[in-house]
N, C-alpha and C. Protein backbone atom coordinates (compact mmCIF):
# COMPACT_ATOMS: atom_id res chain seq x y z
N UNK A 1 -32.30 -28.79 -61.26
CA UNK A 1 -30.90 -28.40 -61.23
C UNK A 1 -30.39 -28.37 -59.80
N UNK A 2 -30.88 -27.72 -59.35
CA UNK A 2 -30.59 -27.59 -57.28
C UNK A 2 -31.40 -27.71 -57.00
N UNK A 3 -31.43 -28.77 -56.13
CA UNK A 3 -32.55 -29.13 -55.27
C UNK A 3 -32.08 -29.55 -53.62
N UNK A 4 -32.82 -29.16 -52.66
CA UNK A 4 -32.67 -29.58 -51.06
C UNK A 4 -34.13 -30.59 -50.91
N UNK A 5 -33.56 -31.95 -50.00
CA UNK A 5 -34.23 -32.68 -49.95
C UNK A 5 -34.43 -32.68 -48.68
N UNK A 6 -35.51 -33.01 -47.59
CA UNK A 6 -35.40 -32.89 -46.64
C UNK A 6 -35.72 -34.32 -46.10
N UNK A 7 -35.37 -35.17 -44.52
CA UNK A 7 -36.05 -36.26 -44.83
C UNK A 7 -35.68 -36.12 -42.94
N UNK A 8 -36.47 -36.69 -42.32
CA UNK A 8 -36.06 -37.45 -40.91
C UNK A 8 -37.38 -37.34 -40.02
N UNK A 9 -38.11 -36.01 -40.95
CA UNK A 9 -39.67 -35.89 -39.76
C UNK A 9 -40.64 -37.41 -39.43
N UNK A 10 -41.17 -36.69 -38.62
CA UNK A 10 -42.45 -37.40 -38.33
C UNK A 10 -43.37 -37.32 -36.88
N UNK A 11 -44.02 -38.77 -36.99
CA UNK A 11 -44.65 -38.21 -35.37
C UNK A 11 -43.92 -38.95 -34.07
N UNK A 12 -43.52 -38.29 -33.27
CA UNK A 12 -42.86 -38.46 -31.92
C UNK A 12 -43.81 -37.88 -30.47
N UNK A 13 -43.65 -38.68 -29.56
CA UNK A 13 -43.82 -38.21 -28.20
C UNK A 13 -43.76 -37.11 -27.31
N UNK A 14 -43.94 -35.82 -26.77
CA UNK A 14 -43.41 -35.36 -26.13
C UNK A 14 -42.18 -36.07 -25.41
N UNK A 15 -41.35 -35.34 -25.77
CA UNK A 15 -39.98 -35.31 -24.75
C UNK A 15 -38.96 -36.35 -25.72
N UNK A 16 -39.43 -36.66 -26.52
CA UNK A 16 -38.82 -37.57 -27.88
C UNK A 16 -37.92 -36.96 -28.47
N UNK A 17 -37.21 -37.98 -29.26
CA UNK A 17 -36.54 -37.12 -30.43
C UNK A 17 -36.21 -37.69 -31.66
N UNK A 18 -35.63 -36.41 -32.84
CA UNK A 18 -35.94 -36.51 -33.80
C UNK A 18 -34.36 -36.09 -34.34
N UNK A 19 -34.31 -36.73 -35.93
CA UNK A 19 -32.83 -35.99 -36.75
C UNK A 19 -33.43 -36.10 -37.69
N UNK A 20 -33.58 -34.58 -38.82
CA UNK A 20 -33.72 -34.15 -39.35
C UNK A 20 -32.36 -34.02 -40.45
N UNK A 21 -32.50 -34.61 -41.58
CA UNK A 21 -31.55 -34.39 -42.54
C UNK A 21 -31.84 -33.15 -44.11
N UNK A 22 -30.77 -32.60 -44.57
CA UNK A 22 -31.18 -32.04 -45.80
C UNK A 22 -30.19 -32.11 -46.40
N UNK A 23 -30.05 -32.90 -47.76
CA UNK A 23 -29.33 -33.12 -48.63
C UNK A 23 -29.29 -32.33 -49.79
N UNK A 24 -28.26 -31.50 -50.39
CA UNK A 24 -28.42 -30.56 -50.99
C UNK A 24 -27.69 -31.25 -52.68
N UNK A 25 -27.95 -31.01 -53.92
CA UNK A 25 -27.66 -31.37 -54.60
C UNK A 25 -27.56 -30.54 -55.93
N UNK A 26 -26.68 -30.66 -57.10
CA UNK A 26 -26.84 -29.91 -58.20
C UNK A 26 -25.78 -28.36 -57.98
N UNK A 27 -25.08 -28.17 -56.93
CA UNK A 27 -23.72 -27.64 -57.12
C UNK A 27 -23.10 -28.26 -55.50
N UNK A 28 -21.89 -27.10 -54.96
CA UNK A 28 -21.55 -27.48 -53.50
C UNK A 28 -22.20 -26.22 -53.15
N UNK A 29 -22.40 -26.52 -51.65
CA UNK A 29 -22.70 -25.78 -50.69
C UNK A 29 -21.86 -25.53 -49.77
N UNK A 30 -20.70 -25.95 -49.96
CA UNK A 30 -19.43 -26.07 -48.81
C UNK A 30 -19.44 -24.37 -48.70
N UNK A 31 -19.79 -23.10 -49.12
CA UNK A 31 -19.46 -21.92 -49.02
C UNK A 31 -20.42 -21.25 -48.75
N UNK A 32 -21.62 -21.96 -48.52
CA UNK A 32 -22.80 -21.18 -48.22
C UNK A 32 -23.22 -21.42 -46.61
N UNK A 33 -23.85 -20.75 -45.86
CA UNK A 33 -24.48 -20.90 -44.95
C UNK A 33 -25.68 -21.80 -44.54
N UNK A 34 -25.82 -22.29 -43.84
CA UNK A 34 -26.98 -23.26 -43.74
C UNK A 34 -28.09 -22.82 -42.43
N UNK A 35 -29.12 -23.48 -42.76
CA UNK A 35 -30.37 -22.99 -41.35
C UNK A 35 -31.87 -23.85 -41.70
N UNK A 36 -32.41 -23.35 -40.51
CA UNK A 36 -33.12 -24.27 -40.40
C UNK A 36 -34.33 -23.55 -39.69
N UNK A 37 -35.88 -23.28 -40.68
CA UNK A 37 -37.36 -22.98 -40.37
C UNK A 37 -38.15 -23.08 -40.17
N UNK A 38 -39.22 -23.45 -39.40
CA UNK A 38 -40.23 -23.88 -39.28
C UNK A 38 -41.32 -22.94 -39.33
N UNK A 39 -42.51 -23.39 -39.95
CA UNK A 39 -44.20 -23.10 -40.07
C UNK A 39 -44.91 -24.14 -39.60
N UNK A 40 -45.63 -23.38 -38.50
CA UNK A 40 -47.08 -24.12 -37.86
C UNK A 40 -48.20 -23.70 -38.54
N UNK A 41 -49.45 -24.38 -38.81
CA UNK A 41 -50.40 -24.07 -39.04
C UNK A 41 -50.97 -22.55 -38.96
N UNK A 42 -50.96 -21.52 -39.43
CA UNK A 42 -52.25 -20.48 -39.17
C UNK A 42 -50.85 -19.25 -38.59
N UNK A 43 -49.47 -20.23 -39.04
CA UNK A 43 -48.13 -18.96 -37.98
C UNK A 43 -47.42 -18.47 -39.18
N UNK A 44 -46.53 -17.55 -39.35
CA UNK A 44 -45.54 -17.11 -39.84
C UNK A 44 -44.44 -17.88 -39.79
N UNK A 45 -43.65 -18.17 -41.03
CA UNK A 45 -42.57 -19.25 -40.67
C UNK A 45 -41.55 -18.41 -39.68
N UNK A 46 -40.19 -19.14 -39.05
CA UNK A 46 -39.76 -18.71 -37.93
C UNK A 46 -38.58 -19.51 -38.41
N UNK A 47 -37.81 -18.90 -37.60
CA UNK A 47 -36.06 -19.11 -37.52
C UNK A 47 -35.88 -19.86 -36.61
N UNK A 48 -35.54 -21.34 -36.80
CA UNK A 48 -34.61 -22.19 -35.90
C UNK A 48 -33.43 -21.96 -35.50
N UNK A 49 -32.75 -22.29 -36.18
CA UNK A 49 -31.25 -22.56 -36.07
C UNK A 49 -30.43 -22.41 -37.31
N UNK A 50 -29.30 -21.88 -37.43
CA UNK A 50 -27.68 -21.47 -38.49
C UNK A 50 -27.07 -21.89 -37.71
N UNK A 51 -25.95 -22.40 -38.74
CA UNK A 51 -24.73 -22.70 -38.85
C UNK A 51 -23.62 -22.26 -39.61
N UNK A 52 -22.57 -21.55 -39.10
CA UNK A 52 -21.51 -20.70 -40.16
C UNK A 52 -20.80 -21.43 -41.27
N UNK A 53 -20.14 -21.10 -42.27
CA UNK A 53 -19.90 -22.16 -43.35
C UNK A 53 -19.10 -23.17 -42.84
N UNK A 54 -18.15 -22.90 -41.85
CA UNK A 54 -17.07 -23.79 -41.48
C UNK A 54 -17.89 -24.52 -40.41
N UNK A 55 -18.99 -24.28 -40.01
CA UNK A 55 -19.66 -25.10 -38.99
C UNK A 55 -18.80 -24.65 -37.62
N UNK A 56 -17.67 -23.73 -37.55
CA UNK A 56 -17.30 -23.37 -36.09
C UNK A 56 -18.53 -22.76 -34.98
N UNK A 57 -19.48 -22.31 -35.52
CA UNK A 57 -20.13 -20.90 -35.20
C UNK A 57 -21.93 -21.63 -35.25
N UNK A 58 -22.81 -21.26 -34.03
CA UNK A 58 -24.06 -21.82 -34.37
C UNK A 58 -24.84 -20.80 -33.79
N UNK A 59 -26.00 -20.61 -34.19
CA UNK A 59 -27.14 -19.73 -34.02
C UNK A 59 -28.79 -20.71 -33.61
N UNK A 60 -29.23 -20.36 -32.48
CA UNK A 60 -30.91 -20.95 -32.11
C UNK A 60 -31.73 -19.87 -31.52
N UNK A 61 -32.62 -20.32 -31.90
CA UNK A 61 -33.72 -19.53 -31.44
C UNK A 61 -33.56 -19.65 -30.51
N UNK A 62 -34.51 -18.83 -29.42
CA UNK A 62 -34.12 -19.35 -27.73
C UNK A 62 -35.53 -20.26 -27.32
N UNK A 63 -36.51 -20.50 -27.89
CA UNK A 63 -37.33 -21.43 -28.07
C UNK A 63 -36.72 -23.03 -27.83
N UNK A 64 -35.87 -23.24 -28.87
CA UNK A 64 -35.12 -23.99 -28.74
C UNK A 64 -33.69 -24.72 -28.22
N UNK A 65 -33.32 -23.34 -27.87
CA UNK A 65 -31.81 -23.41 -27.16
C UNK A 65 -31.94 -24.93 -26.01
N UNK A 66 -30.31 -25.92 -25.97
CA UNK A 66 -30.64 -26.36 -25.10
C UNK A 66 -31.33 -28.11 -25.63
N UNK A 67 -32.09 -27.81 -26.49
CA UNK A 67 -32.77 -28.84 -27.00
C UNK A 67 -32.55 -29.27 -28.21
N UNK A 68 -31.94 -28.62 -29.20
CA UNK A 68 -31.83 -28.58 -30.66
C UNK A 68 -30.29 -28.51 -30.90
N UNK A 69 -29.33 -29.12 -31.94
CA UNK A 69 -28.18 -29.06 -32.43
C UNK A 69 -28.36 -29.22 -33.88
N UNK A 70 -28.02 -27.78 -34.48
CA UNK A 70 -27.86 -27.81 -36.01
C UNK A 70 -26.09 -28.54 -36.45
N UNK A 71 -26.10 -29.01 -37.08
CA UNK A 71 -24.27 -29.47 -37.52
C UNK A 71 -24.58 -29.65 -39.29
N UNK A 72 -23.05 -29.62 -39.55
CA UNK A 72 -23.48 -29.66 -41.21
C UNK A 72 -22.04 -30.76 -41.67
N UNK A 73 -22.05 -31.08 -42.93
CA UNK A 73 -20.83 -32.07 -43.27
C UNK A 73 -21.07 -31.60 -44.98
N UNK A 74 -20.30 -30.59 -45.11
CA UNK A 74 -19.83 -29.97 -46.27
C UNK A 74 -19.28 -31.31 -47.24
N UNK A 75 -18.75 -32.33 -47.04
CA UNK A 75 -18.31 -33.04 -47.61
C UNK A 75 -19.62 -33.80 -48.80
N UNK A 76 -20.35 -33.82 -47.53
CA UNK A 76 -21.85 -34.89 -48.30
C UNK A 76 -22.97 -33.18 -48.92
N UNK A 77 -22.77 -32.01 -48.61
CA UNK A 77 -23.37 -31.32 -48.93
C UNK A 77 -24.88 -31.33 -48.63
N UNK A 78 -24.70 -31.31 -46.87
CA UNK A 78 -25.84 -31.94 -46.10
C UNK A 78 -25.94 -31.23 -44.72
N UNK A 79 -26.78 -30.62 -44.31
CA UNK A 79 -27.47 -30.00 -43.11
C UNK A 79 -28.08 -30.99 -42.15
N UNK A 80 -28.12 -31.18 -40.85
CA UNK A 80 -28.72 -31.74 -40.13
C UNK A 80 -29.45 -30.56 -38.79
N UNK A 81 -30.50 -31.54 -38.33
CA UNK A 81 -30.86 -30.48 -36.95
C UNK A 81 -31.61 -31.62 -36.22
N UNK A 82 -30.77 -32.10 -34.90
CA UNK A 82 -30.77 -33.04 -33.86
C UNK A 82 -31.82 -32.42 -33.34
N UNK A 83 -32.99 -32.86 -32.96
CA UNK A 83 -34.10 -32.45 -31.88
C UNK A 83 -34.33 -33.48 -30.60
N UNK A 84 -34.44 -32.89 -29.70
CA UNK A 84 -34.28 -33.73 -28.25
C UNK A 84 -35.36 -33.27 -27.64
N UNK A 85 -35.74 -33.60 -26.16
CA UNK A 85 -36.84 -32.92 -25.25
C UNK A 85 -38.03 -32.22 -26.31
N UNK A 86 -38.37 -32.62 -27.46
CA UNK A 86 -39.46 -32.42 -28.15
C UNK A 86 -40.63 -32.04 -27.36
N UNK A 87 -41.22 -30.72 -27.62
CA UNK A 87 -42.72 -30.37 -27.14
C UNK A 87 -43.79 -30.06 -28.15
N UNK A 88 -44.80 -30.20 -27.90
CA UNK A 88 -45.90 -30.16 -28.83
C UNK A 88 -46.22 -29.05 -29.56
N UNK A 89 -45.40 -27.63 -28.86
CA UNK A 89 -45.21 -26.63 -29.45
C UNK A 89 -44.21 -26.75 -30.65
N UNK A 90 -43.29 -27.51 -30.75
CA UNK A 90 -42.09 -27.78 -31.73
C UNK A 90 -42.91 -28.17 -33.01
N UNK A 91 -44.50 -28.89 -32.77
CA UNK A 91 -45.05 -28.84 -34.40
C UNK A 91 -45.24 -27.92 -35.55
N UNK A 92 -44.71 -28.20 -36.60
CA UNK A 92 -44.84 -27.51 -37.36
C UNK A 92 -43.93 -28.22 -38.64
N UNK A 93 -43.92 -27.77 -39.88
CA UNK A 93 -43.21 -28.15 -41.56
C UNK A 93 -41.94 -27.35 -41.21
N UNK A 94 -40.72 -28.14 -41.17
CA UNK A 94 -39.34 -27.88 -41.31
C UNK A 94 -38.90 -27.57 -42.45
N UNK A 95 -38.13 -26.30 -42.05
CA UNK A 95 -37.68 -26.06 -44.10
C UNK A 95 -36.25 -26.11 -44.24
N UNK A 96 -35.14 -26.58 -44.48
CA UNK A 96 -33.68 -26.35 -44.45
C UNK A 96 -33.88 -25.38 -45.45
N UNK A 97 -32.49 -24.53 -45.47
CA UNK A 97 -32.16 -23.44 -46.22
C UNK A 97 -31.08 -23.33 -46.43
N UNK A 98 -30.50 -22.61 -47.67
CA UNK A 98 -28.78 -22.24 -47.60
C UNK A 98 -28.55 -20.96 -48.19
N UNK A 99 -27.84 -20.48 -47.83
CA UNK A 99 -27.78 -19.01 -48.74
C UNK A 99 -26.31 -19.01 -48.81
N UNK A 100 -26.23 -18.14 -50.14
CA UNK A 100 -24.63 -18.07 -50.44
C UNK A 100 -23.88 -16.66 -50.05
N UNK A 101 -24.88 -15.70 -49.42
CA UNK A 101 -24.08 -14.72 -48.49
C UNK A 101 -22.83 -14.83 -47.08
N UNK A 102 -23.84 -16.28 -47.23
CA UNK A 102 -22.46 -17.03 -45.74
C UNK A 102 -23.09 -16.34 -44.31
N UNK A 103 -23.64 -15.31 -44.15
CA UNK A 103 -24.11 -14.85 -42.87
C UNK A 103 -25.26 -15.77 -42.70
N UNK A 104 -24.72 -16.27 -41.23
CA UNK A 104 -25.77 -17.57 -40.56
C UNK A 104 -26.62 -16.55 -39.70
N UNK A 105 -27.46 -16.02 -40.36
CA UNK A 105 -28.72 -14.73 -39.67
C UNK A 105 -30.11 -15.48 -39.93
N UNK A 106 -31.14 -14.78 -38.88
CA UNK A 106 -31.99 -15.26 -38.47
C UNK A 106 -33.14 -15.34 -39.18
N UNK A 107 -32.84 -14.12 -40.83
CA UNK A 107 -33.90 -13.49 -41.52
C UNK A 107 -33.95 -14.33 -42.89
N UNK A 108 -35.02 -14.90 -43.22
CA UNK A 108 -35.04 -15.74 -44.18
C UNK A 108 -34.72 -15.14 -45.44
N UNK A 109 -34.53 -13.82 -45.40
CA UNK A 109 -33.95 -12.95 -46.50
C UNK A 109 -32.43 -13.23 -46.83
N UNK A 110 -31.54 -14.38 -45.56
CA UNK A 110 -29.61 -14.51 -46.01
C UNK A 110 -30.03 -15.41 -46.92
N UNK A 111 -31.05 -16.44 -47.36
CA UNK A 111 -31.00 -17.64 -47.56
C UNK A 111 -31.78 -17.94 -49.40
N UNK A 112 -30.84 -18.12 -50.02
CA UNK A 112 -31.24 -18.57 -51.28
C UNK A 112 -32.07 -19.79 -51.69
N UNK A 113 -32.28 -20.70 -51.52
CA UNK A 113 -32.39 -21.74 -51.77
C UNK A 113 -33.11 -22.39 -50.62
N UNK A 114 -34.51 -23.25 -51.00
CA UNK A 114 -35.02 -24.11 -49.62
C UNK A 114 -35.28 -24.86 -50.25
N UNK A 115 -35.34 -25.78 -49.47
CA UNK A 115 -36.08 -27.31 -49.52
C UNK A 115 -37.49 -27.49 -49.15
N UNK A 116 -38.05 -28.65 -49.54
CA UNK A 116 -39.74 -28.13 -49.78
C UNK A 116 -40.48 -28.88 -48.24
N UNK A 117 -39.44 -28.83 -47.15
CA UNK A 117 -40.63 -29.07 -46.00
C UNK A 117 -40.57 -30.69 -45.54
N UNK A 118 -40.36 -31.02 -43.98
CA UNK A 118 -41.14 -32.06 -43.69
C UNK A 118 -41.52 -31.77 -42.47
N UNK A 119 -42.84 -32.61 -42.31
CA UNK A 119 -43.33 -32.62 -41.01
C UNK A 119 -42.92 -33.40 -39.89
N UNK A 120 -43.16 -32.65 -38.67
CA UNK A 120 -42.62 -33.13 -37.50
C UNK A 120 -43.83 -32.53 -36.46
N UNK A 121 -44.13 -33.52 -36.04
CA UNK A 121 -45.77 -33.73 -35.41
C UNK A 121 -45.59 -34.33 -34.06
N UNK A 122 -45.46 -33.54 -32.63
CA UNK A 122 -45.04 -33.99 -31.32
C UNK A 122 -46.39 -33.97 -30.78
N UNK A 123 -46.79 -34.73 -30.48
CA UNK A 123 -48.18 -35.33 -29.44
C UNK A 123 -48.53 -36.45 -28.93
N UNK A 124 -48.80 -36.73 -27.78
CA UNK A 124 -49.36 -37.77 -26.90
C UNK A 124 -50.53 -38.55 -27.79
C-alpha cells in the first residue's frame, strides 16, 4: 500500500559524490516531513538530515553540515540527499523517512514511515 523506495547508493571514493533518491508511493506526502538516517555496522542508526514540508527550512547533523543537501519535490512525492566531499566515515545503510507530524526533528520517533535502506560504501 505505501511504500518508500530508495535508490542512488553505492561505492564511491573518498571525497566523491553521491544522490540519493526516495520515492514515496501509495498516498501524497506533500504534508509530511521528510529525513534522512543512516546505520553503520555494529552503530545505532543516526539522524542525517530534515526537511520542512514546504522544503523552506533544513536540518543536518553537524557530521555532515557543509557536505550534504537534503531537498524534496512534493510534486513527484520524492526526497533526495546530495552527498559531496564523501568520507569513509559516511559508510553506512541510508534510510529515507517521512512522518506526518510535519516536525523536521532529529528523533526517529517524528517519522512514520521508512524505506528499506541503501548502501553507500566510501573507500579507497
Amino acid at each position: 500500500q505505501v511504500q518508500l523506495v530508495e535508490s542512488g547508493g553505492g561505492l564511491v571514493q573518498p571525497g566523491g559524490s553521491l544522490r540519493l533518491s526516495c520515492a514515496a508511493s501509495g498516498r501524497t506526502f506533500s504534508r509530511y516531513a521528510m529525513g534522512w538516517f543512516r546505520q553503520a555496522p555494529g552503530k545505532e542508526r543516526e539522524f542525517v538530515a530534515a526537511i520542512s514540508v514546504r522544503g523552506a527550512s533544513t536540518s543536518y547533523a553537524d557530521s555532515v553540515k557543509g557536505r550534504f543537501t537534503i531537498s524534496r519535490d512534493n510534486a513527484k512525492n520524492t526526497v533526495y540527499l546530495q552527498m559531496n566531499s564523501l568520507k569513509p566515515e559516511d559508510t553506512a545503510v541510508y534510510f529515507c523517512a517521512f512522518g506526518q507530524s510535519g516536525i523536521y526533528g532529529s528523533s526517529p520517533r517524528y517519522y512514520d514511515y521508512w524505506g528499506q535502506g541503501t548502501q553507500v560504501t566510501v573507500s579507497s
